[in-house]
C-alpha atoms as a PDB file:
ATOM      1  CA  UNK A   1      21.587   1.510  -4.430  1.00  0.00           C
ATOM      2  CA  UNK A   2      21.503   0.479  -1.023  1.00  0.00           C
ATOM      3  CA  UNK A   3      17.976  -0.724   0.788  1.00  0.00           C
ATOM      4  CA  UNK A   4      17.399  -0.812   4.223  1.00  0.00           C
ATOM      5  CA  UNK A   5      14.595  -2.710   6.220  1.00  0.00           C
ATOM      6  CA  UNK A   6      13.942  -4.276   9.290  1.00  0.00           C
ATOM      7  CA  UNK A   7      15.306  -7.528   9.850  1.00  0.00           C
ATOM      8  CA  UNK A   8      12.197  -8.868  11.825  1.00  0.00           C
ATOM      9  CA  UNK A   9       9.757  -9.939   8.339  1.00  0.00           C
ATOM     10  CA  UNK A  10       5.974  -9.908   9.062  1.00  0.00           C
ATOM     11  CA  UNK A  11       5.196 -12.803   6.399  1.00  0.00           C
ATOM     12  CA  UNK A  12       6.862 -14.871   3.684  1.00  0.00           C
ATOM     13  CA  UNK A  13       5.082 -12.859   1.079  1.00  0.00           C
ATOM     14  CA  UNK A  14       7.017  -9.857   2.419  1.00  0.00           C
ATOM     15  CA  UNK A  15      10.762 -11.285   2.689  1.00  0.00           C
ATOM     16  CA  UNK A  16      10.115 -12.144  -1.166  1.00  0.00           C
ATOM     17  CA  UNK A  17       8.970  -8.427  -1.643  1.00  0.00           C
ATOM     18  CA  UNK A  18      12.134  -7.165   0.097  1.00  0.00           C
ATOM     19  CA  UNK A  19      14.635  -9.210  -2.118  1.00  0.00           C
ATOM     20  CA  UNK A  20      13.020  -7.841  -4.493  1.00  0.00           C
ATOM     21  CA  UNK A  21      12.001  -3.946  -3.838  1.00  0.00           C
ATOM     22  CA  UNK A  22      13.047  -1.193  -6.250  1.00  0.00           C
ATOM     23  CA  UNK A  23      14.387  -3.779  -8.820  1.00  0.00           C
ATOM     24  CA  UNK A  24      14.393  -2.282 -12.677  1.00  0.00           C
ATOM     25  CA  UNK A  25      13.482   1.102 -11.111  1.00  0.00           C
ATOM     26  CA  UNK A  26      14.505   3.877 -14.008  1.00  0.00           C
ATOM     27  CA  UNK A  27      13.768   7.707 -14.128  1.00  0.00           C
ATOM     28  CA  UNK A  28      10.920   9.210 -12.504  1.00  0.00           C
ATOM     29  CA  UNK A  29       8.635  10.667 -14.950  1.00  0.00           C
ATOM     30  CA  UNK A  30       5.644  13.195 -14.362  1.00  0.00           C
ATOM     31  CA  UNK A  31       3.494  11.554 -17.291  1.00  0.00           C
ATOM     32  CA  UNK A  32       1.228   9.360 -15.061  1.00  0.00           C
ATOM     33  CA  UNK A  33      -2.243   9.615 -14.169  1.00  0.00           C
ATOM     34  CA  UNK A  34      -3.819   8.115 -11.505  1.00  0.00           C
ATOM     35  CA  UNK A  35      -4.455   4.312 -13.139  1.00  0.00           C
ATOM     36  CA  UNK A  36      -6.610   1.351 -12.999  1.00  0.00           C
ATOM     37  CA  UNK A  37      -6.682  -2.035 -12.113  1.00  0.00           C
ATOM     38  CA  UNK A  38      -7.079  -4.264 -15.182  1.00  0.00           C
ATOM     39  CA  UNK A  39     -10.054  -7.031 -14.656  1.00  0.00           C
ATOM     40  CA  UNK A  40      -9.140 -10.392 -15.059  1.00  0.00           C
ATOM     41  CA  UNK A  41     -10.917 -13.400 -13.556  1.00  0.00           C
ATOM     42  CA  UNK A  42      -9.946 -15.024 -10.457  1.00  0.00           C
ATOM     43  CA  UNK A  43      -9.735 -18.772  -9.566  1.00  0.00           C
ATOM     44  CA  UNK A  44     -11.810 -19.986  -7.600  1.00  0.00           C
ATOM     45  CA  UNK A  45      -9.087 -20.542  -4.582  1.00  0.00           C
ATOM     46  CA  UNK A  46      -7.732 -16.580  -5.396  1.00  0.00           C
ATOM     47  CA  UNK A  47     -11.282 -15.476  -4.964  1.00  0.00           C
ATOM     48  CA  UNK A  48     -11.665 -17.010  -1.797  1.00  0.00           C
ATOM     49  CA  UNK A  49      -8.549 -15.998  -0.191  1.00  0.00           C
ATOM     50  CA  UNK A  50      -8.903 -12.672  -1.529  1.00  0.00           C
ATOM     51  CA  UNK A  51     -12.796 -12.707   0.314  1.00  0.00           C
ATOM     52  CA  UNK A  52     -10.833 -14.052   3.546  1.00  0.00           C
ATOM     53  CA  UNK A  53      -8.776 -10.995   3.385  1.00  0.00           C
ATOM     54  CA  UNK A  54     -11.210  -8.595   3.171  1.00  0.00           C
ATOM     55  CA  UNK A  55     -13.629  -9.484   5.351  1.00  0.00           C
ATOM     56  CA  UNK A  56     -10.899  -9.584   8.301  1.00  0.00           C
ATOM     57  CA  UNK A  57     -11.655  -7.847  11.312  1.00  0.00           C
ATOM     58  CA  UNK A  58     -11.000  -4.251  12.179  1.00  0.00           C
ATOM     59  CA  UNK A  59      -7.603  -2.902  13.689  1.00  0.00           C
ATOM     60  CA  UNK A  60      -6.898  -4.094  17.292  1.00  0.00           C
ATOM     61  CA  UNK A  61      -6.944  -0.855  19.839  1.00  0.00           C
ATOM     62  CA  UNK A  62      -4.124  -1.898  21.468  1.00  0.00           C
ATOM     63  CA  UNK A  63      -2.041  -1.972  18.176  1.00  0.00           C
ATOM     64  CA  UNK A  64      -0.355   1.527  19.297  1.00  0.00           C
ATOM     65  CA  UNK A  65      -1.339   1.258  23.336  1.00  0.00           C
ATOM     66  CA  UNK A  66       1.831   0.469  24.950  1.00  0.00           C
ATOM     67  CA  UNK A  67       4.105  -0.065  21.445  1.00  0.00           C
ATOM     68  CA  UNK A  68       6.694   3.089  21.953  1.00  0.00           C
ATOM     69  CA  UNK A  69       8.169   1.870  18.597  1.00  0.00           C
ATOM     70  CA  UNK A  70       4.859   1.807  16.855  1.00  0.00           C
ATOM     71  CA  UNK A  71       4.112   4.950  18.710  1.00  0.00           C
ATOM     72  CA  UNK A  72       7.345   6.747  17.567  1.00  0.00           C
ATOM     73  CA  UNK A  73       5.876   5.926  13.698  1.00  0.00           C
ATOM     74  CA  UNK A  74       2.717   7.683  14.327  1.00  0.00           C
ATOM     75  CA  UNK A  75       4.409  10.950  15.519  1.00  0.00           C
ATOM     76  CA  UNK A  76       6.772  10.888  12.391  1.00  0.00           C
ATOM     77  CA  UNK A  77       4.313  10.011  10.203  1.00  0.00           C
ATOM     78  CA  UNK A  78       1.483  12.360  11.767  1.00  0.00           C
ATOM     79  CA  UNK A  79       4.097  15.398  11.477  1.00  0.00           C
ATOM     80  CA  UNK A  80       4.986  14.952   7.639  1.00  0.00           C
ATOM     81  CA  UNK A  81       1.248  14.304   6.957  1.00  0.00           C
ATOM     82  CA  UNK A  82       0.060  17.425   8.976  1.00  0.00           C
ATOM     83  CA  UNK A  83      -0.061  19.649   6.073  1.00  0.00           C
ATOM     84  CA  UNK A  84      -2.305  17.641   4.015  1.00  0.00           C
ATOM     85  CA  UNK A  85      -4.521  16.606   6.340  1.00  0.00           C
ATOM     86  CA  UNK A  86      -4.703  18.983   9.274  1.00  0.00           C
ATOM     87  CA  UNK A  87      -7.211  17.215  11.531  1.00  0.00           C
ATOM     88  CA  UNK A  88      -5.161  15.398  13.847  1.00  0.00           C
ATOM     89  CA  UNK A  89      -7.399  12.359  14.949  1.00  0.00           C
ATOM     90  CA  UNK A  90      -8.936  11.714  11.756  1.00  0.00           C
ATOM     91  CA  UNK A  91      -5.114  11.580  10.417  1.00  0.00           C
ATOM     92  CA  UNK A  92      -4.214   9.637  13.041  1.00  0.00           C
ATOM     93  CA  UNK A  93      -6.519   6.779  11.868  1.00  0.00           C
ATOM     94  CA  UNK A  94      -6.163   6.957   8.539  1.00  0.00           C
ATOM     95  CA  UNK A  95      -2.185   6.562   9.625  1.00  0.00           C
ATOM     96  CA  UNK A  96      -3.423   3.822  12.636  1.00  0.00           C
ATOM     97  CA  UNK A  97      -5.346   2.109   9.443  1.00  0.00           C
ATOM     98  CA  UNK A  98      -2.540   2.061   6.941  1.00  0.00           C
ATOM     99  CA  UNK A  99       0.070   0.531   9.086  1.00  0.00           C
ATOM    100  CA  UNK A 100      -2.594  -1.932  10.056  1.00  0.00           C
ATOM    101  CA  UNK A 101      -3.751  -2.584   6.824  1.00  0.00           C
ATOM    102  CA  UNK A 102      -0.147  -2.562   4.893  1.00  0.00           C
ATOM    103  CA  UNK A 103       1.742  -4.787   7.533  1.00  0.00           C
ATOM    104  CA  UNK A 104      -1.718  -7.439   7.547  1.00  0.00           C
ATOM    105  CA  UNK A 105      -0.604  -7.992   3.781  1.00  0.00           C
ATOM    106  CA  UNK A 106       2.869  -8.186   4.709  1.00  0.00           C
ATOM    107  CA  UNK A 107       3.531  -4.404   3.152  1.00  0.00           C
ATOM    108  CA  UNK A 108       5.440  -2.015   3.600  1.00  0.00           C
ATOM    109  CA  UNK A 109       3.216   1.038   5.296  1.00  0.00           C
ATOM    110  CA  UNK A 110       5.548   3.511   4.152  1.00  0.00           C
ATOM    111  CA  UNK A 111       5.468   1.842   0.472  1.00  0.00           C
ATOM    112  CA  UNK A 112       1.476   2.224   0.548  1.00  0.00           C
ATOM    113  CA  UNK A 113       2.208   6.032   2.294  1.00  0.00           C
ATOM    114  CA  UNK A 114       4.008   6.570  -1.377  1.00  0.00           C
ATOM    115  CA  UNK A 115       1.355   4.641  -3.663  1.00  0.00           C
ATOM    116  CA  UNK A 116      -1.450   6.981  -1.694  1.00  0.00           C
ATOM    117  CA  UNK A 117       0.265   9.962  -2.452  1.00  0.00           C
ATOM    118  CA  UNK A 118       0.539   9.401  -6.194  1.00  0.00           C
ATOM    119  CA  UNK A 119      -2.482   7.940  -6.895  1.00  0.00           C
ATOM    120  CA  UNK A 120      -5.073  10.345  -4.397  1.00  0.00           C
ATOM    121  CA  UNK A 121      -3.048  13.022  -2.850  1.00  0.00           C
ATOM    122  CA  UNK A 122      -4.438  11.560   0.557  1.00  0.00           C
ATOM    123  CA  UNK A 123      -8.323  12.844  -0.930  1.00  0.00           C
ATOM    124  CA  UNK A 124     -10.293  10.438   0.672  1.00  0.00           C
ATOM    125  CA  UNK A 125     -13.260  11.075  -2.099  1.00  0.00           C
ATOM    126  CA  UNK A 126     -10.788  11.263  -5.526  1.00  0.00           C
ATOM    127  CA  UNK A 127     -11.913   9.353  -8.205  1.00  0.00           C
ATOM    128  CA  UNK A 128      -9.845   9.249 -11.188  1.00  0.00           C
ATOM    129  CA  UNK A 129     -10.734   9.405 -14.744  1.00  0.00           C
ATOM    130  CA  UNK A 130     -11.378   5.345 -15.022  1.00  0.00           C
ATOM    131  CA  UNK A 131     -13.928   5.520 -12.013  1.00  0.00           C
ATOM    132  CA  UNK A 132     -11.238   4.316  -9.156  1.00  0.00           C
ATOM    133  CA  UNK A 133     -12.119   5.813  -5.477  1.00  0.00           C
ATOM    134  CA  UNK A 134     -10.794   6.483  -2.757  1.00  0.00           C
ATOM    135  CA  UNK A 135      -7.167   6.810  -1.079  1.00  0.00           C
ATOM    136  CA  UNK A 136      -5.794   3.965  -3.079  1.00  0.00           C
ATOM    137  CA  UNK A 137      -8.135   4.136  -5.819  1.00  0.00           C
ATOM    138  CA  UNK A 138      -9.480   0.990  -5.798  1.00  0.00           C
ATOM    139  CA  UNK A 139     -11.465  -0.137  -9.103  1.00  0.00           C
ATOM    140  CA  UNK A 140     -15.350  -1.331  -8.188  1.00  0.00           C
ATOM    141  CA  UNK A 141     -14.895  -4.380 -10.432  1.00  0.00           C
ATOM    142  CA  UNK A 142     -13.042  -6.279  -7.353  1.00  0.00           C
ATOM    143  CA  UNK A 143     -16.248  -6.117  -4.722  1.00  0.00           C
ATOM    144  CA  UNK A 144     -17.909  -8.475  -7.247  1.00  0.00           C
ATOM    145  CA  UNK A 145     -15.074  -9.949  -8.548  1.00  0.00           C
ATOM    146  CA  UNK A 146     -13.921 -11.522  -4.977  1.00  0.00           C
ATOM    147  CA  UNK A 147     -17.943 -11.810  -4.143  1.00  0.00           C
ATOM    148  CA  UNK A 148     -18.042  -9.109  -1.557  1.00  0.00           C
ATOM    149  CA  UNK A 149     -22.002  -7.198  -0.564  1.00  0.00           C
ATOM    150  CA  UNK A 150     -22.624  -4.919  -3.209  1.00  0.00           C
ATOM    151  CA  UNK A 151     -22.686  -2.633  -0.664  1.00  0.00           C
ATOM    152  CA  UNK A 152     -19.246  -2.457   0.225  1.00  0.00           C
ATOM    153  CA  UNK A 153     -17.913   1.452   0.398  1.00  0.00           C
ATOM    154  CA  UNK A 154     -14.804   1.978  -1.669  1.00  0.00           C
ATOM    155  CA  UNK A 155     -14.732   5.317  -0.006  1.00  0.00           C
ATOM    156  CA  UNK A 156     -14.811   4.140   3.222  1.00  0.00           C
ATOM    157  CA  UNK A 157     -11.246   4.553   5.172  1.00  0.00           C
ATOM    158  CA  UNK A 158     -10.760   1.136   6.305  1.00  0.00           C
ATOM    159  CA  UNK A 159     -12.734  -0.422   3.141  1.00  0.00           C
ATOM    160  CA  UNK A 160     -10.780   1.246   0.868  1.00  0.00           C
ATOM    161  CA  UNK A 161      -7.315   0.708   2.636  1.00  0.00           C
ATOM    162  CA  UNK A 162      -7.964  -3.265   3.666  1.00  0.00           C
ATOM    163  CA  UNK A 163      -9.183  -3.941  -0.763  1.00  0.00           C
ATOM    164  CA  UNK A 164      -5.923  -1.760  -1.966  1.00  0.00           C
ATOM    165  CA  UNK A 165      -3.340  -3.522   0.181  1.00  0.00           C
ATOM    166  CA  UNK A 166      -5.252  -6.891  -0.576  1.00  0.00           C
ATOM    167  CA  UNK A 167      -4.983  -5.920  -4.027  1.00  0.00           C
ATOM    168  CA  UNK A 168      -1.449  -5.095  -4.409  1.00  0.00           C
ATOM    169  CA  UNK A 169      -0.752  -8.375  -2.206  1.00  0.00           C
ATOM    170  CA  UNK A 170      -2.708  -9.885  -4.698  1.00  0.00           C
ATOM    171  CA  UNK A 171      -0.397  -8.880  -7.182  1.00  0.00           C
ATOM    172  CA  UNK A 172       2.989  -9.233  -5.868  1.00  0.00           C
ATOM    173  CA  UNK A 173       1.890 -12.633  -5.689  1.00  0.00           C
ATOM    174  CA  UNK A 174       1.075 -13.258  -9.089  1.00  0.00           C
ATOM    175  CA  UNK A 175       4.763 -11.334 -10.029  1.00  0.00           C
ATOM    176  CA  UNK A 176       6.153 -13.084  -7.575  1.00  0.00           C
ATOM    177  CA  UNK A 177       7.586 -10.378  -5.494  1.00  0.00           C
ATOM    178  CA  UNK A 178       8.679  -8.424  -8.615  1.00  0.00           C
ATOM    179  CA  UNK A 179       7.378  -4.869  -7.286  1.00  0.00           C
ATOM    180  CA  UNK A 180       8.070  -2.943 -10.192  1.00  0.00           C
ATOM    181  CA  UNK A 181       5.584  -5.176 -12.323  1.00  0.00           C
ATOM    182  CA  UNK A 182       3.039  -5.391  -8.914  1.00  0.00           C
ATOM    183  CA  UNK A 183       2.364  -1.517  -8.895  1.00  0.00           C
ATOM    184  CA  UNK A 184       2.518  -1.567 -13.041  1.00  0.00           C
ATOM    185  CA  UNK A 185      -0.663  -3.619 -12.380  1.00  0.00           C
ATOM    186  CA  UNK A 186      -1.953  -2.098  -9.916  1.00  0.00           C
ATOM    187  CA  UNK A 187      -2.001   1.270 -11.945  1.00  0.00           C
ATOM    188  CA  UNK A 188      -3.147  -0.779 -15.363  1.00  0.00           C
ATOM    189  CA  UNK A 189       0.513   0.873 -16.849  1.00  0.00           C
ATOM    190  CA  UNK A 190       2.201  -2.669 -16.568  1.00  0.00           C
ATOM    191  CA  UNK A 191       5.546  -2.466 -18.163  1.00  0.00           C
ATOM    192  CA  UNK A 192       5.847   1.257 -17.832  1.00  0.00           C
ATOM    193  CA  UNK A 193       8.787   2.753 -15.567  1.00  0.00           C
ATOM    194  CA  UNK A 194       6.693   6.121 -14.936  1.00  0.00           C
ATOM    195  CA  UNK A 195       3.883   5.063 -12.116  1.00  0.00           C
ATOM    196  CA  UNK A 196       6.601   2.837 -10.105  1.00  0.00           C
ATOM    197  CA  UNK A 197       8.952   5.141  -9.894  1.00  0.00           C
ATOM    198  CA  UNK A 198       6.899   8.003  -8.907  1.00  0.00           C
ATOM    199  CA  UNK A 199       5.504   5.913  -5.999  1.00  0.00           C
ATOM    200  CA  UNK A 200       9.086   5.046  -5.139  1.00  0.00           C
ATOM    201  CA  UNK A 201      10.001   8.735  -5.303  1.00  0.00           C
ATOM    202  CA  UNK A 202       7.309   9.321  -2.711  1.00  0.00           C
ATOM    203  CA  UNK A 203       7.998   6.549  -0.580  1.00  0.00           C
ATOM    204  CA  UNK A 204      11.801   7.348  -0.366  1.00  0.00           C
ATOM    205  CA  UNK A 205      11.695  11.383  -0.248  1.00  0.00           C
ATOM    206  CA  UNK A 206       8.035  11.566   1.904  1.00  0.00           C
ATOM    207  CA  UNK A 207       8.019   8.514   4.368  1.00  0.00           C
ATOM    208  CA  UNK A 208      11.261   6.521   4.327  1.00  0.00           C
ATOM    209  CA  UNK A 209      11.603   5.846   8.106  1.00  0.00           C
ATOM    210  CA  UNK A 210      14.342   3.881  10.448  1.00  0.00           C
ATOM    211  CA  UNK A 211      13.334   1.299  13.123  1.00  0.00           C
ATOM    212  CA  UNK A 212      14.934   2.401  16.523  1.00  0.00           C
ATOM    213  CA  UNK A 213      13.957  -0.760  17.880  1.00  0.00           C
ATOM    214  CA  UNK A 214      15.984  -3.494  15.293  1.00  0.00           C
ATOM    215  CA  UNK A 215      19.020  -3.271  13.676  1.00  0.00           C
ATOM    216  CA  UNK A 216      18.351  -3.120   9.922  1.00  0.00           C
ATOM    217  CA  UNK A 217      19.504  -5.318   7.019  1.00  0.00           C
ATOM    218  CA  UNK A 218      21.114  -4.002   4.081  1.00  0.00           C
ATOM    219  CA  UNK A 219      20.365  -5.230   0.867  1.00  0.00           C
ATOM    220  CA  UNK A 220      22.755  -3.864  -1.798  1.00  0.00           C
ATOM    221  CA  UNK A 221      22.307  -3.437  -5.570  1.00  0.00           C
ATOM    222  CA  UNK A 222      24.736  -2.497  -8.253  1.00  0.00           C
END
């Protein structure tokens, strides 16, 4: 398998994820329901840096202003997302929000594209059986557990988008760039092949995308 990705990293956090992207990846399966994050307590220090994160400030306008390759994103990404979510400004920031939101956490945007596919269908309202909401279905546990307001809206766009790519961070971390075990978390199916690879299905046949503006690496795996 051969993985391609810009050779400009956002973060340390996401050069470790790239060595390590896709790794013990098997079939795709369709047996997977949308999951949940497992609670577990937080350190103190992981609490705090987790409340850092999510309290950040909202998306700079001039993030796509004047950015043709940023710009050139939103077009491909706006077109392939069209038919699920025909309004074009309100797709436009939920796509403005994700690449915000993904890259902040040193993500992949078209990785998080895939995860909101599988676990929402882009339904800004779902919640699954388990009582996750929203685009990422994020578990309400994790406004208490990192000592957000109670009154923090899981359904909101940005809310929801800024606590699931915190989350997953959050994870990676603790699996120390090990994706496959990071979304097997995230989905409360840790160990299980089905939920990552359906999320890397998505992310490599929905929203795989090549930089114009850097040549990219090439990681290769046997």
């Amino acid at each position: 398998m051969t993985i391609r990705t810009r050779t400009a990293d956002r973060s340390p956090l996401h050069r470790l994820v790239r060595g390590a992207l896709l790794a013990g990846l098997f079939a795709i399966s369709p047996l997977v329901h949308a999951g949940a994050q497992i609670y577990e307590p937080l350190a103190a220090s992981v609490q705090a840096a987790l409340h850092a994160a999510v309290a950040d400030s909202a998306p700079p306008d001039t993030l796509f202003a004047g950015h043709p390759e940023n710009q050139r994103w939103l077009q491909q990404m706006s077109d392939r997302l069209a038919r699920r979510i025909p309004d074009r400004a309100y797709r436009e920031d939920l796509l403005k929000s994700v690449y915000y939101e993904a890259t902040r956490a040193g993500l992949d945007p078209q990785l998080v594209l895939g995860l909101i596919q599988v676990e929402s269908g882009f339904r800004k309202y779902a919640v699954s059986t388990a009582g996750a909401r929203g685009f990422m279905q994020v578990m309400p546990f994790w406004v208490k557990l990192i000592g957000r307001p109670a009154d923090d809206n899981l359904f909101h766009l940005r809310t929801n988008l800024r606590y699931g790519c915190t989350i997953l961070r959050h994870y990676l971390a603790i699996e120390k760039g090990d994706l496959f075990r990071a979304l097997g978390r995230y989905n409360g199916s840790l160990g299980r092949a089905e939920y990552p690879n359906l999320v890397r299905g998505a992310w490599e046949r929905q929203w795989s995308y090549s930089h114009a503006s850097a040549e990219p690496a090439v990681i290769a795996r046997n």
